[in-house]
N, C-alpha and C. Protein backbone atom coordinates (compact mmCIF):
# COMPACT_ATOMS: atom_id res chain seq x y z
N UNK A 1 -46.28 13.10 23.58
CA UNK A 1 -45.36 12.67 24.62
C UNK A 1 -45.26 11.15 24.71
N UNK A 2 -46.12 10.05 24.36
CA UNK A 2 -46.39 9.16 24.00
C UNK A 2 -44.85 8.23 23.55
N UNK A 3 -44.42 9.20 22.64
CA UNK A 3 -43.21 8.64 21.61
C UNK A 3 -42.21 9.06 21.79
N UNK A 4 -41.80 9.75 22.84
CA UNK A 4 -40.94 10.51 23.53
C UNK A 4 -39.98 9.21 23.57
N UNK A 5 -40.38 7.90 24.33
CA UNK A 5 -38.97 7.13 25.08
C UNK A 5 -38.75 6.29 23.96
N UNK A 6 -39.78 5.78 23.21
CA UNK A 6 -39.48 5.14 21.87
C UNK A 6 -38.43 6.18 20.88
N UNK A 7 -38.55 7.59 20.46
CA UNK A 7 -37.52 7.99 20.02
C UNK A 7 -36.18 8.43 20.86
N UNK A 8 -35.97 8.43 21.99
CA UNK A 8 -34.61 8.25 22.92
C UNK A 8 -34.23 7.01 22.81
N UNK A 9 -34.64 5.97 22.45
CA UNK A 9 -34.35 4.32 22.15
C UNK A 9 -33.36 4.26 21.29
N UNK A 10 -34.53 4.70 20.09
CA UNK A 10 -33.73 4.79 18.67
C UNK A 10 -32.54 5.88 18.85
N UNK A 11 -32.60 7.03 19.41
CA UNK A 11 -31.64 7.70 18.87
C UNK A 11 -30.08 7.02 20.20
N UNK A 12 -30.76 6.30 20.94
CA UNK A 12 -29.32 5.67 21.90
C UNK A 12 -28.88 4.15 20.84
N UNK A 13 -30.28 3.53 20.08
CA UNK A 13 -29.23 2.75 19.57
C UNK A 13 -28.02 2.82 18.72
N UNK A 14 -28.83 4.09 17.37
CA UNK A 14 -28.20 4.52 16.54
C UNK A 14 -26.69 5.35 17.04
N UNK A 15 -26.67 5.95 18.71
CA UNK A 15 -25.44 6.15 18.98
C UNK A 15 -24.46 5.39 19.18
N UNK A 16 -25.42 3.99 19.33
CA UNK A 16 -24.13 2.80 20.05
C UNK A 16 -24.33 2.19 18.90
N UNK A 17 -24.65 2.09 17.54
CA UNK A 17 -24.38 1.23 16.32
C UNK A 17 -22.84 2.22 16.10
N UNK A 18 -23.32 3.57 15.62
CA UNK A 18 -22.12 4.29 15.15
C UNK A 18 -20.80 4.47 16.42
N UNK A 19 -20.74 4.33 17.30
CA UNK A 19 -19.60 3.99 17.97
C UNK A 19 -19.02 2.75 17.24
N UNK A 20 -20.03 2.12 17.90
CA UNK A 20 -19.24 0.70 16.99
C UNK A 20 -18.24 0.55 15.72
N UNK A 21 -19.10 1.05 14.59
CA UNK A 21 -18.34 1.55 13.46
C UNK A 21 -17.35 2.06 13.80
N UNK A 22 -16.99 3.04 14.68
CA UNK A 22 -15.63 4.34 14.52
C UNK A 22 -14.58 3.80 15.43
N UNK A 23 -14.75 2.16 15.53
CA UNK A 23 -13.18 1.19 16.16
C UNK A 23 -12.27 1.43 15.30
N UNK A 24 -11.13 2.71 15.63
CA UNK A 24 -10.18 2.33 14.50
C UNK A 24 -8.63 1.11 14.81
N UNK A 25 -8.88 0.24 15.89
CA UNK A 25 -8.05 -0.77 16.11
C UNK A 25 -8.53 -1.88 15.25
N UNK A 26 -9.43 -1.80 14.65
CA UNK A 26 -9.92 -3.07 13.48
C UNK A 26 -8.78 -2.78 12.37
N UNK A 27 -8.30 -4.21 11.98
CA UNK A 27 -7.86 -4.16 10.45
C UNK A 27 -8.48 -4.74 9.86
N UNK A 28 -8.77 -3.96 8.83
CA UNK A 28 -9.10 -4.55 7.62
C UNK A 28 -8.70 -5.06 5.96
N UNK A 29 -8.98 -6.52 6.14
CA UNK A 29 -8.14 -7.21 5.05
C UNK A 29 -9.32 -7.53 4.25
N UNK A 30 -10.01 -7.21 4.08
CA UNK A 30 -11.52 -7.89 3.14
C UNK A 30 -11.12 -7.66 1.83
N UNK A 31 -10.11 -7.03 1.46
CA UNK A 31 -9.52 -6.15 0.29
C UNK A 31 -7.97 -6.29 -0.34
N UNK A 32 -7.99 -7.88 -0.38
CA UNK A 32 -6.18 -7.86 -0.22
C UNK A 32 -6.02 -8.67 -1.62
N UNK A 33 -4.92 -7.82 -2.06
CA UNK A 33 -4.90 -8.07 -3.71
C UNK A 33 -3.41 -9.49 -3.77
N UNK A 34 -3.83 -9.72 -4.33
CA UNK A 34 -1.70 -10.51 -5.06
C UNK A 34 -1.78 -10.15 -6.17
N UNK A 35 -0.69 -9.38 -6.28
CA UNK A 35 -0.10 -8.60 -7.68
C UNK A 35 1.05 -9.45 -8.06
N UNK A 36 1.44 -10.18 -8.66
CA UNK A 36 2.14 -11.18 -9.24
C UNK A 36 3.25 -10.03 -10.13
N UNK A 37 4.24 -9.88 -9.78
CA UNK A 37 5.64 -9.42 -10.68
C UNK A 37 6.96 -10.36 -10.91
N UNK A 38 6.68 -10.25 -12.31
CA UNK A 38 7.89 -11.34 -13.11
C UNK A 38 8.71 -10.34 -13.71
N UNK A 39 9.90 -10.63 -13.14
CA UNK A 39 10.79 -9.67 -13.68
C UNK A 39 11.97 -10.68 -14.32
N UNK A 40 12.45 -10.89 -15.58
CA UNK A 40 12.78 -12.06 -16.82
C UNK A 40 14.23 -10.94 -17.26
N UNK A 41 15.23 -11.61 -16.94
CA UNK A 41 16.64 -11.56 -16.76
C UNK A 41 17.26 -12.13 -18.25
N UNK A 42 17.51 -11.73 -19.31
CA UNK A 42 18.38 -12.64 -20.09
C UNK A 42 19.96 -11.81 -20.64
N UNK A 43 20.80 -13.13 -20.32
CA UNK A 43 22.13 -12.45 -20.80
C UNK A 43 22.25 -13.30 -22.25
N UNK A 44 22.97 -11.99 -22.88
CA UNK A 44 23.13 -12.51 -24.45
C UNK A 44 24.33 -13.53 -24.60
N UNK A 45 25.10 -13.68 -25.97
CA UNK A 45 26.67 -14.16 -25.93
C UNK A 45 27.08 -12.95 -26.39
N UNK A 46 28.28 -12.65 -26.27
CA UNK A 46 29.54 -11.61 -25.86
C UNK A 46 30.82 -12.32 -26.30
N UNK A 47 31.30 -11.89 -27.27
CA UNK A 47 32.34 -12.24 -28.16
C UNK A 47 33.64 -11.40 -27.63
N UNK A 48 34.57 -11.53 -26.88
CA UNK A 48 35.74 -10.27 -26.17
C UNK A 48 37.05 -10.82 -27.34
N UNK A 49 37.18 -9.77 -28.16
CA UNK A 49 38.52 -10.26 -29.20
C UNK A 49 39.39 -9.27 -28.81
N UNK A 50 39.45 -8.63 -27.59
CA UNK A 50 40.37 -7.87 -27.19
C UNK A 50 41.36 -8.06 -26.07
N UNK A 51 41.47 -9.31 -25.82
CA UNK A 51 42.11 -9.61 -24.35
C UNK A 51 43.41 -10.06 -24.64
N UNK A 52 44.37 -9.43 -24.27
CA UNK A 52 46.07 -9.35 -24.34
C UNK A 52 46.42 -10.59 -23.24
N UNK A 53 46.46 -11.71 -23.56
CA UNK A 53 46.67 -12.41 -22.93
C UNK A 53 48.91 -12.71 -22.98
N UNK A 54 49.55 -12.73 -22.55
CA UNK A 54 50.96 -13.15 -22.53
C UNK A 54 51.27 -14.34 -21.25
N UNK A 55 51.40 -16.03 -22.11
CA UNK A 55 51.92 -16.41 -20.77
C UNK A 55 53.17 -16.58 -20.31
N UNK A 56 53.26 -17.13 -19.31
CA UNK A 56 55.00 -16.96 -18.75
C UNK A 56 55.78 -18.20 -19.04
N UNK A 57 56.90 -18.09 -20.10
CA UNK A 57 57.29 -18.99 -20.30
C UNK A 57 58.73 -19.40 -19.12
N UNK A 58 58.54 -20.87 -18.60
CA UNK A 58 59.68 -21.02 -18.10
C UNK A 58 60.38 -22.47 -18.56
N UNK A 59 61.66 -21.60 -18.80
CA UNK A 59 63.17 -22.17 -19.46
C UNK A 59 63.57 -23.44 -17.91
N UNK A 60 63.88 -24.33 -18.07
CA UNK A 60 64.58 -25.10 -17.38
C UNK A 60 65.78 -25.72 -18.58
N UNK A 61 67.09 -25.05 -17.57
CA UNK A 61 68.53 -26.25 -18.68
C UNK A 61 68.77 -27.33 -17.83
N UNK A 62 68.28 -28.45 -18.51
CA UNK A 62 69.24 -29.74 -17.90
C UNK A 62 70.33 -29.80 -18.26
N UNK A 63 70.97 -29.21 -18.76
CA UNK A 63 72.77 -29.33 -18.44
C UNK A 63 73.02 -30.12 -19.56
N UNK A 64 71.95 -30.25 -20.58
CA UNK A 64 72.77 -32.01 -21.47
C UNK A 64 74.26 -30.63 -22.44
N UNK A 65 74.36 -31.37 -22.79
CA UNK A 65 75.34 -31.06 -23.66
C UNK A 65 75.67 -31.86 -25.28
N UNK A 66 74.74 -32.97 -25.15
CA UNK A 66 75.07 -34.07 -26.28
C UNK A 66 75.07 -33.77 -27.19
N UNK A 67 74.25 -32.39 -27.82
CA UNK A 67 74.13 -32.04 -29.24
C UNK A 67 75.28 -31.76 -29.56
N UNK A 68 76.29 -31.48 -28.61
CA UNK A 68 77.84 -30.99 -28.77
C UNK A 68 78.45 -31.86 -29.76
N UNK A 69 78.05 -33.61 -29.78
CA UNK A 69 78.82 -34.87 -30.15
C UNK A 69 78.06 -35.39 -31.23
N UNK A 70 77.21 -34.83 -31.68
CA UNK A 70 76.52 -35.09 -32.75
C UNK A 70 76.60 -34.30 -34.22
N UNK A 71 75.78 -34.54 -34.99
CA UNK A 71 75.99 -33.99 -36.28
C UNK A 71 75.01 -32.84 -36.28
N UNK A 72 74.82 -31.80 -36.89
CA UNK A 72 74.16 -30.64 -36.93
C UNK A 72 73.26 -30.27 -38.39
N UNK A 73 71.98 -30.71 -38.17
CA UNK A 73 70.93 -30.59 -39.20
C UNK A 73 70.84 -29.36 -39.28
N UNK A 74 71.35 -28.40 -40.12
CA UNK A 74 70.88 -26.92 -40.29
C UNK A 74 69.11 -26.77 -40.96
N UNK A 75 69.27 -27.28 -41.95
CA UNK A 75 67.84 -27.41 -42.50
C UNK A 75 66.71 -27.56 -41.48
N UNK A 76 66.89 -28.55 -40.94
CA UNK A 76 65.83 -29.24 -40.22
C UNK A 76 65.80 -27.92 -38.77
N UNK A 77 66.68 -27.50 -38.23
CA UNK A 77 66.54 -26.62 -37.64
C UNK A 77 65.66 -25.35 -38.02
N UNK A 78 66.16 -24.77 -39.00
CA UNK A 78 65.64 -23.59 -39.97
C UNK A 78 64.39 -23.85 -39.99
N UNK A 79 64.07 -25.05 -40.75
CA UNK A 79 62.54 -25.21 -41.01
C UNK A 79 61.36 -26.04 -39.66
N UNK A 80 62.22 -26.23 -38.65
CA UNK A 80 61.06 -26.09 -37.59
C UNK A 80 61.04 -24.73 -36.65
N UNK A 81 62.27 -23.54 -37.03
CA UNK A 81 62.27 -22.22 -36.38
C UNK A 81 61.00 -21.73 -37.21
N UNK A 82 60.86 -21.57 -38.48
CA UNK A 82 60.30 -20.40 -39.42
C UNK A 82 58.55 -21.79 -39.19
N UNK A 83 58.91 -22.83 -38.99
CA UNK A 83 57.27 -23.85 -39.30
C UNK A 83 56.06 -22.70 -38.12
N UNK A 84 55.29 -22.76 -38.85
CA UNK A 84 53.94 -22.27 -37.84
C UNK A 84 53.23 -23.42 -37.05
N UNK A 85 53.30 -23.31 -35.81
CA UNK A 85 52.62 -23.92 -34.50
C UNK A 85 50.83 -23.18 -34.05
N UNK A 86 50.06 -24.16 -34.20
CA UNK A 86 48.97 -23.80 -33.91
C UNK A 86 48.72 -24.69 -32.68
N UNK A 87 47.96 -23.71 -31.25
CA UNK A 87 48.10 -24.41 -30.01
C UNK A 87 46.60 -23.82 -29.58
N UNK A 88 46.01 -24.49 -29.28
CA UNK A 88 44.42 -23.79 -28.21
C UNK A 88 44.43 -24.57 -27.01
N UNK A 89 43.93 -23.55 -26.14
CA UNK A 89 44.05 -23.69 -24.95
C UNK A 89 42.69 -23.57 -23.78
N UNK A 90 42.09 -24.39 -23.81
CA UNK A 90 40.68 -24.19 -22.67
C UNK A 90 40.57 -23.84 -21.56
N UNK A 91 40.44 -22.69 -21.20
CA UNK A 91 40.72 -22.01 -20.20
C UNK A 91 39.46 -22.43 -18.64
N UNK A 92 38.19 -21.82 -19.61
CA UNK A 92 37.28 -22.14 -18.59
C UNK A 92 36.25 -22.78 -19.91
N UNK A 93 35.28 -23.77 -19.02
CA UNK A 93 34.72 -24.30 -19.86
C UNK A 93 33.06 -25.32 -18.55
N UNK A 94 32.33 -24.54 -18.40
CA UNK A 94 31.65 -24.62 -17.38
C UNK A 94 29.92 -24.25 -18.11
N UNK A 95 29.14 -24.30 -17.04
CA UNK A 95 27.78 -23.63 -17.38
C UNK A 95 27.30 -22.32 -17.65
N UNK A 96 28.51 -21.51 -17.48
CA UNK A 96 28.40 -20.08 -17.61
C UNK A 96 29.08 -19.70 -18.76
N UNK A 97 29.97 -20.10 -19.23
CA UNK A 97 30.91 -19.28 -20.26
C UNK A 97 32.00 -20.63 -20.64
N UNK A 98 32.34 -20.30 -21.63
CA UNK A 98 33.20 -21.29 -22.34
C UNK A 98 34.63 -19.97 -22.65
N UNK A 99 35.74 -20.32 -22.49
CA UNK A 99 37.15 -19.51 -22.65
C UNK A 99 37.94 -19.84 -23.49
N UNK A 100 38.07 -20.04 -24.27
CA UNK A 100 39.44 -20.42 -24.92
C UNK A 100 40.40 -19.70 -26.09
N UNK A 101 41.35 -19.58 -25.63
CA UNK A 101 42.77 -18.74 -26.05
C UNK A 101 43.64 -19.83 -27.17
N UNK A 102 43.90 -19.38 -28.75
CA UNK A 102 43.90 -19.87 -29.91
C UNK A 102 45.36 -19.48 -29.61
N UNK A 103 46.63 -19.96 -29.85
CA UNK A 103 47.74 -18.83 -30.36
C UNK A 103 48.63 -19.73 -31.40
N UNK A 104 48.78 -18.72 -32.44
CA UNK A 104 49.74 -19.13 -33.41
C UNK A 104 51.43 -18.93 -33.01
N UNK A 105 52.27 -19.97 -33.09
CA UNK A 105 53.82 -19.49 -32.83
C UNK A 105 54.32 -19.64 -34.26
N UNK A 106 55.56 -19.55 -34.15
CA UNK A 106 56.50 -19.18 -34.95
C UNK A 106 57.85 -18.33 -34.97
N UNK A 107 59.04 -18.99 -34.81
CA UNK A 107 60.17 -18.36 -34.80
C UNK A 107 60.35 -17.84 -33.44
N UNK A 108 59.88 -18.79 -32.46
CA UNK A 108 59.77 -19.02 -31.18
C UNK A 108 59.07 -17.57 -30.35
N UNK A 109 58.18 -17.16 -31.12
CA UNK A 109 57.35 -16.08 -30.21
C UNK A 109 55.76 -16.26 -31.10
N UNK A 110 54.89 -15.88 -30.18
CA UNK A 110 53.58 -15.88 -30.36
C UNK A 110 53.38 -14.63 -31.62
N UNK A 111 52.85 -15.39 -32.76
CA UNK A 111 52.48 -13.99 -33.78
C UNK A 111 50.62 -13.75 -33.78
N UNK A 112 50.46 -15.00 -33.46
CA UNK A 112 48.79 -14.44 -33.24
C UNK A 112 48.04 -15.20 -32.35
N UNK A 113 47.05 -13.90 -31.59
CA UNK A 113 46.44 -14.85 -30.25
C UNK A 113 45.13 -14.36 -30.55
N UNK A 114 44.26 -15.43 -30.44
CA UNK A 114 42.72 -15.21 -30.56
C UNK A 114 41.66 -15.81 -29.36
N UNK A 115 41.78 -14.89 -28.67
CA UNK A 115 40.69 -15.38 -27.35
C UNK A 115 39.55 -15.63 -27.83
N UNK A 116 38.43 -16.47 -27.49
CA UNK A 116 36.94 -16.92 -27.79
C UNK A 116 36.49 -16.93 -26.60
N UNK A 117 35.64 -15.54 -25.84
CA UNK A 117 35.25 -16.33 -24.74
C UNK A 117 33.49 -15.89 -25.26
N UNK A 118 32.53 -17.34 -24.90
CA UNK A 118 31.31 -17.03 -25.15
C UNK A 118 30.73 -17.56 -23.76
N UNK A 119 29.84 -16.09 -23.49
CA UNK A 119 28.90 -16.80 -22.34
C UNK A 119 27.59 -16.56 -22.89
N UNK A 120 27.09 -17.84 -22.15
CA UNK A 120 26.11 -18.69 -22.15
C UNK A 120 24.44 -17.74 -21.62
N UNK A 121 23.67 -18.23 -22.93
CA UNK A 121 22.67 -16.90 -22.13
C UNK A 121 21.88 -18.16 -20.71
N UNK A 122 21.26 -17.29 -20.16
CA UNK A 122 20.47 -18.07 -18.96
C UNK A 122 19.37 -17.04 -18.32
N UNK A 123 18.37 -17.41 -18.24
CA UNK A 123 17.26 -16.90 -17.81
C UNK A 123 16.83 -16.80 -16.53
N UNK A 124 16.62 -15.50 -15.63
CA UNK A 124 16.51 -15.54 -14.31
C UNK A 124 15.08 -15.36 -14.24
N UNK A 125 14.42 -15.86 -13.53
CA UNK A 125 12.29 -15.86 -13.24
C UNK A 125 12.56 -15.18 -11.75
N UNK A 126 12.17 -14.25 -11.24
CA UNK A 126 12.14 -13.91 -10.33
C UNK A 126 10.28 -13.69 -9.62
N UNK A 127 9.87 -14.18 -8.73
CA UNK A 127 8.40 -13.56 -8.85
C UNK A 127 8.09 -13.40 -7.51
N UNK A 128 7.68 -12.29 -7.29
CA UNK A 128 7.59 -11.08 -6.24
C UNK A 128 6.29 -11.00 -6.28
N UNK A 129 5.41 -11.59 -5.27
CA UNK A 129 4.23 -11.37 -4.99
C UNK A 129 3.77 -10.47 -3.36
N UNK A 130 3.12 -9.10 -4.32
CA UNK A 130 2.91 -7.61 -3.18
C UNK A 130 1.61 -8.02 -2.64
N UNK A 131 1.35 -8.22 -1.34
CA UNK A 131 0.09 -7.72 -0.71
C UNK A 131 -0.46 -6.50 -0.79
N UNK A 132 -1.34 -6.23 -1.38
CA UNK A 132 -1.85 -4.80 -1.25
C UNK A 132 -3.09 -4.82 -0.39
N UNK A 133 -3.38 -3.71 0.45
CA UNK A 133 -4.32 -3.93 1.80
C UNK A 133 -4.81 -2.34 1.12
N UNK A 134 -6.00 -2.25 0.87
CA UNK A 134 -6.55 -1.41 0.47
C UNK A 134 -8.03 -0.66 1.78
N UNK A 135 -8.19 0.55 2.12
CA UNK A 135 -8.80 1.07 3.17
C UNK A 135 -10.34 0.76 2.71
N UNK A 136 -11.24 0.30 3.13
CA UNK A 136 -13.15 0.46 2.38
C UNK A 136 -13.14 1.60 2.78
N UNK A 137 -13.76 2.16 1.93
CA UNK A 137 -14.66 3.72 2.46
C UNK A 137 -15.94 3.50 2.71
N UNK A 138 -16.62 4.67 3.47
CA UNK A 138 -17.95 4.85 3.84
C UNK A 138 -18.78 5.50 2.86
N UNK A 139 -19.48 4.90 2.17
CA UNK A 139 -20.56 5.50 1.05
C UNK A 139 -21.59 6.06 1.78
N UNK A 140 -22.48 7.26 0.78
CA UNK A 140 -23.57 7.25 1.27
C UNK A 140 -23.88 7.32 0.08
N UNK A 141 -25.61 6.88 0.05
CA UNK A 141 -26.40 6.75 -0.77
C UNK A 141 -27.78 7.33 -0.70
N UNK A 142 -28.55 8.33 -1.40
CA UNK A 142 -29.39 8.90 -1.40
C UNK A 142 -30.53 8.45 -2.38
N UNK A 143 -31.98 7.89 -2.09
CA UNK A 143 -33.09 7.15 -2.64
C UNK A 143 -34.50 7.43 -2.68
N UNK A 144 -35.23 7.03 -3.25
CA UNK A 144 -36.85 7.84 -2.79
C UNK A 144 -37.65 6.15 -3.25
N UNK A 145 -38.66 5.74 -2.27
CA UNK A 145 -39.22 4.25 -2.05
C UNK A 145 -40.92 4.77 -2.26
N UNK A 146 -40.87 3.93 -2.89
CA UNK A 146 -42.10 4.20 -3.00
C UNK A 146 -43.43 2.80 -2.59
N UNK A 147 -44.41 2.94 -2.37
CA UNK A 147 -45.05 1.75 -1.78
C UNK A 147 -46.49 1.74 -1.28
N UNK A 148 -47.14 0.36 -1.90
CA UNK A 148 -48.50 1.03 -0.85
C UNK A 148 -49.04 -0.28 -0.73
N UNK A 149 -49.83 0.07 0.48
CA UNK A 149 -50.34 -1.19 1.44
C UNK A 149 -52.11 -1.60 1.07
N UNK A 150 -52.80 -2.36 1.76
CA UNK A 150 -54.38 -1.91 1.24
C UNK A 150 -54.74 -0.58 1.73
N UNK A 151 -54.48 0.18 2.33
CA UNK A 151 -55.15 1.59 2.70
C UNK A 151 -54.84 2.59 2.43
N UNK A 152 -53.30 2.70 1.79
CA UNK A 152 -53.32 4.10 1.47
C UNK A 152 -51.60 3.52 0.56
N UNK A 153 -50.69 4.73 0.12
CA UNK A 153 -49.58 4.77 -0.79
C UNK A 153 -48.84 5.18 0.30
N UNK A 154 -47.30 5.57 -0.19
CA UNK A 154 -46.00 5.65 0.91
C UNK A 154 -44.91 5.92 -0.26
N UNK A 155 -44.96 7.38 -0.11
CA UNK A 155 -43.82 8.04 -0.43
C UNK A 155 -42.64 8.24 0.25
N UNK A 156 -41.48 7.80 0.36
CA UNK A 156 -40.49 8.01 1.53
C UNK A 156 -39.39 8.08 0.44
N UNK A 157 -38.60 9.51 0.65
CA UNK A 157 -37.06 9.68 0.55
C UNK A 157 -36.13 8.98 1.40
N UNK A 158 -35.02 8.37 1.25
CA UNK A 158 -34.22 7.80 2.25
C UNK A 158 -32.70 8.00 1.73
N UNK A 159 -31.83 7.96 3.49
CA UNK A 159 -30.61 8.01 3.01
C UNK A 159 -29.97 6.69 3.72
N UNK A 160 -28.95 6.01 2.79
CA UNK A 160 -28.81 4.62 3.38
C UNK A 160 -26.75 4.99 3.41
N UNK A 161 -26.63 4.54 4.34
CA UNK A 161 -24.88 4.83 5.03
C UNK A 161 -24.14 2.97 4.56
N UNK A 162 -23.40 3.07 3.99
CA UNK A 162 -22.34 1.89 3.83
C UNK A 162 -21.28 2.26 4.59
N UNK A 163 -20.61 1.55 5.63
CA UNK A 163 -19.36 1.72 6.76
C UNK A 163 -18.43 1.29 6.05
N UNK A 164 -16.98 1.40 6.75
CA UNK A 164 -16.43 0.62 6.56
C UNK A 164 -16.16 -0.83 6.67
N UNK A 165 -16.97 -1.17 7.56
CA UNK A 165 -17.12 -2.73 8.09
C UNK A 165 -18.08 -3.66 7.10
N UNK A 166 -18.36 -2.34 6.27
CA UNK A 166 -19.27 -2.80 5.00
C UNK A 166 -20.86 -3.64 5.82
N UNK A 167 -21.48 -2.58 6.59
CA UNK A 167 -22.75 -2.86 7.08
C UNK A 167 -23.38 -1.37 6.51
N UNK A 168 -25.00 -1.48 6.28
CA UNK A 168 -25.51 -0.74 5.55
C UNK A 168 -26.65 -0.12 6.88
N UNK A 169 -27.06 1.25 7.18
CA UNK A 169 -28.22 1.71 7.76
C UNK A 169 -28.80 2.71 6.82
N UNK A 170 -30.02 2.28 7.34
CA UNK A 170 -30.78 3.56 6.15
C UNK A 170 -31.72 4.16 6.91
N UNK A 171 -32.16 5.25 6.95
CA UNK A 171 -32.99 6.13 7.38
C UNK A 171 -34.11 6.24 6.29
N UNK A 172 -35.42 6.42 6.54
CA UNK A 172 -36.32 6.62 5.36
C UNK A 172 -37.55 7.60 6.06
N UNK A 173 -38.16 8.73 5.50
CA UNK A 173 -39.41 9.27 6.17
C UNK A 173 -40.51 9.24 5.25
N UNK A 174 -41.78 8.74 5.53
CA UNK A 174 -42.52 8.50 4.62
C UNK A 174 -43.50 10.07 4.58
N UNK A 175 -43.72 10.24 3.38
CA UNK A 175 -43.89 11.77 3.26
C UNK A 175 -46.15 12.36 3.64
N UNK A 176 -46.01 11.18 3.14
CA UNK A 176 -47.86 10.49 2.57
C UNK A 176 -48.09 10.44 4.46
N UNK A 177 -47.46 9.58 4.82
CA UNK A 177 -48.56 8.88 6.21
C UNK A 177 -47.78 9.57 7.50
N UNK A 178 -46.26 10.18 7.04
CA UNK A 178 -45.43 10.80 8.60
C UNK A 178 -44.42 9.85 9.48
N UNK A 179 -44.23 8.76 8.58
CA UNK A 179 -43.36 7.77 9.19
C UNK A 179 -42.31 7.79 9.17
N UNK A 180 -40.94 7.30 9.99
CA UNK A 180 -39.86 7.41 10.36
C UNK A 180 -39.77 5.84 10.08
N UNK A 181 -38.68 5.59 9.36
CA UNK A 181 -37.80 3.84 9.67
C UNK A 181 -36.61 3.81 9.09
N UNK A 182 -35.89 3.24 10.00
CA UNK A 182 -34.87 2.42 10.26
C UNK A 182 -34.42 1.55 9.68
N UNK A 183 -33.46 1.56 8.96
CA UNK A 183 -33.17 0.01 8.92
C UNK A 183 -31.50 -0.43 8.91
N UNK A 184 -31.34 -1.43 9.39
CA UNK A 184 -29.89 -1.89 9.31
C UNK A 184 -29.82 -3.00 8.33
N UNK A 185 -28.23 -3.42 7.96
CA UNK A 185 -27.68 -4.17 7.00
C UNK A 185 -26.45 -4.91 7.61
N UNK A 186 -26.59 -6.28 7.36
CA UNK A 186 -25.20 -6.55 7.77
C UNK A 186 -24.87 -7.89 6.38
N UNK A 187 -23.16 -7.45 6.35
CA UNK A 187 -22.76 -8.51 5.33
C UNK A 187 -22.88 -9.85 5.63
N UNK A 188 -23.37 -11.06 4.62
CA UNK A 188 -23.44 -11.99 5.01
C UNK A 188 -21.91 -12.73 4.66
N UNK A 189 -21.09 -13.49 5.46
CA UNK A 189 -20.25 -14.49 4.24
C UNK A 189 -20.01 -15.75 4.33
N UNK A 190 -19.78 -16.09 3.26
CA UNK A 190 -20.02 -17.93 3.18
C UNK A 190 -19.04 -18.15 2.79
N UNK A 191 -18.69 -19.57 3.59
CA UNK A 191 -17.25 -20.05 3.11
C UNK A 191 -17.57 -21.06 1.56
């Protein structure tokens, strides 16, 4: 009867250690990762030889009439109708893409049109860094201690509890002498 209030001690502290532990309004960040994601964007060049381009031609008559009073070069006419006209035209011409529309004339209509449009490759870096918040679990761990003093040896099995708060208690009974102990753990940390 002796040890009666000494073990109601222990077993009220050990109730108010493990309360403690089972706060589930604690967060816990002891466990927080940066996962670094690069996600690398590249556009190629793109050659489009299919674009029907037609532009709008507009006629203005000034009214002359003078060729009326003059002499009439047939030749020279003929051979600037049938002559081939080569004309390019820069459409867009920027950091993204370069445009330009080639067209051959002749005999006063377009016989060949060659669009060039090249865009420009460019590289996008995007980097997305995830918090990850990971839960600790509660380990247990099962051990056998062995030990001896000047008077006698000390066999003790023990079971030792890791929380989540990452504090350690261990229970141990020594088998040899009849002893009961206790022990607690707490994390240390240093900045």
């Amino acid at each position: 009867m002796k040890s009666a209030p000494w073990l109601i001690i222990i077993v009220l502290i050990v109730v108010i250690i493990f309360q403690r532990e089972c706060n589930p309004s604690i967060k816990y960040t002891d466990r927080n990762h940066n996962i670094e994601v690069v996600i690398d964007t590249i556009y190629d060049t793109v050659e489009i030889h299919s674009i029907q381009y037609v532009p709008s031609i507009s006629y203005i008559d000034t009214g002359s009439v003078v060729w009326k009073y003059h002499s009439i070069d047939t030749a020279l006419i003929l051979a600037d109708y049938f002559t081939k006209y080569y004309y390019q035209d820069t459409l867009l011409n920027d950091t993204n893409a370069l445009f330009i529309v080639s067209d051959t004339i002749t005999q006063n209509r377009i016989v060949s049109r060659i669009p060039q449009l090249t865009i420009y490759p460019r590289l996008i870096k995007q980097t997305t860094f995830v918090k990850q918040v990971s839960q600790p679990n509660a380990k247990l761990f099962i051990g056998i201690g062995i030990g001896r003093n000047r008077a006698q040896f000390a066999l003790a099995p023990s079971l030792m509890l890791i929380t989540k708060k990452q504090t350690a208690y261990s229970l141990s009974y020594d088998l040899l002498n009849r002893d009961t102990y206790i022990t607690m753990y707490w994390k240390l940390r240093f900045r």
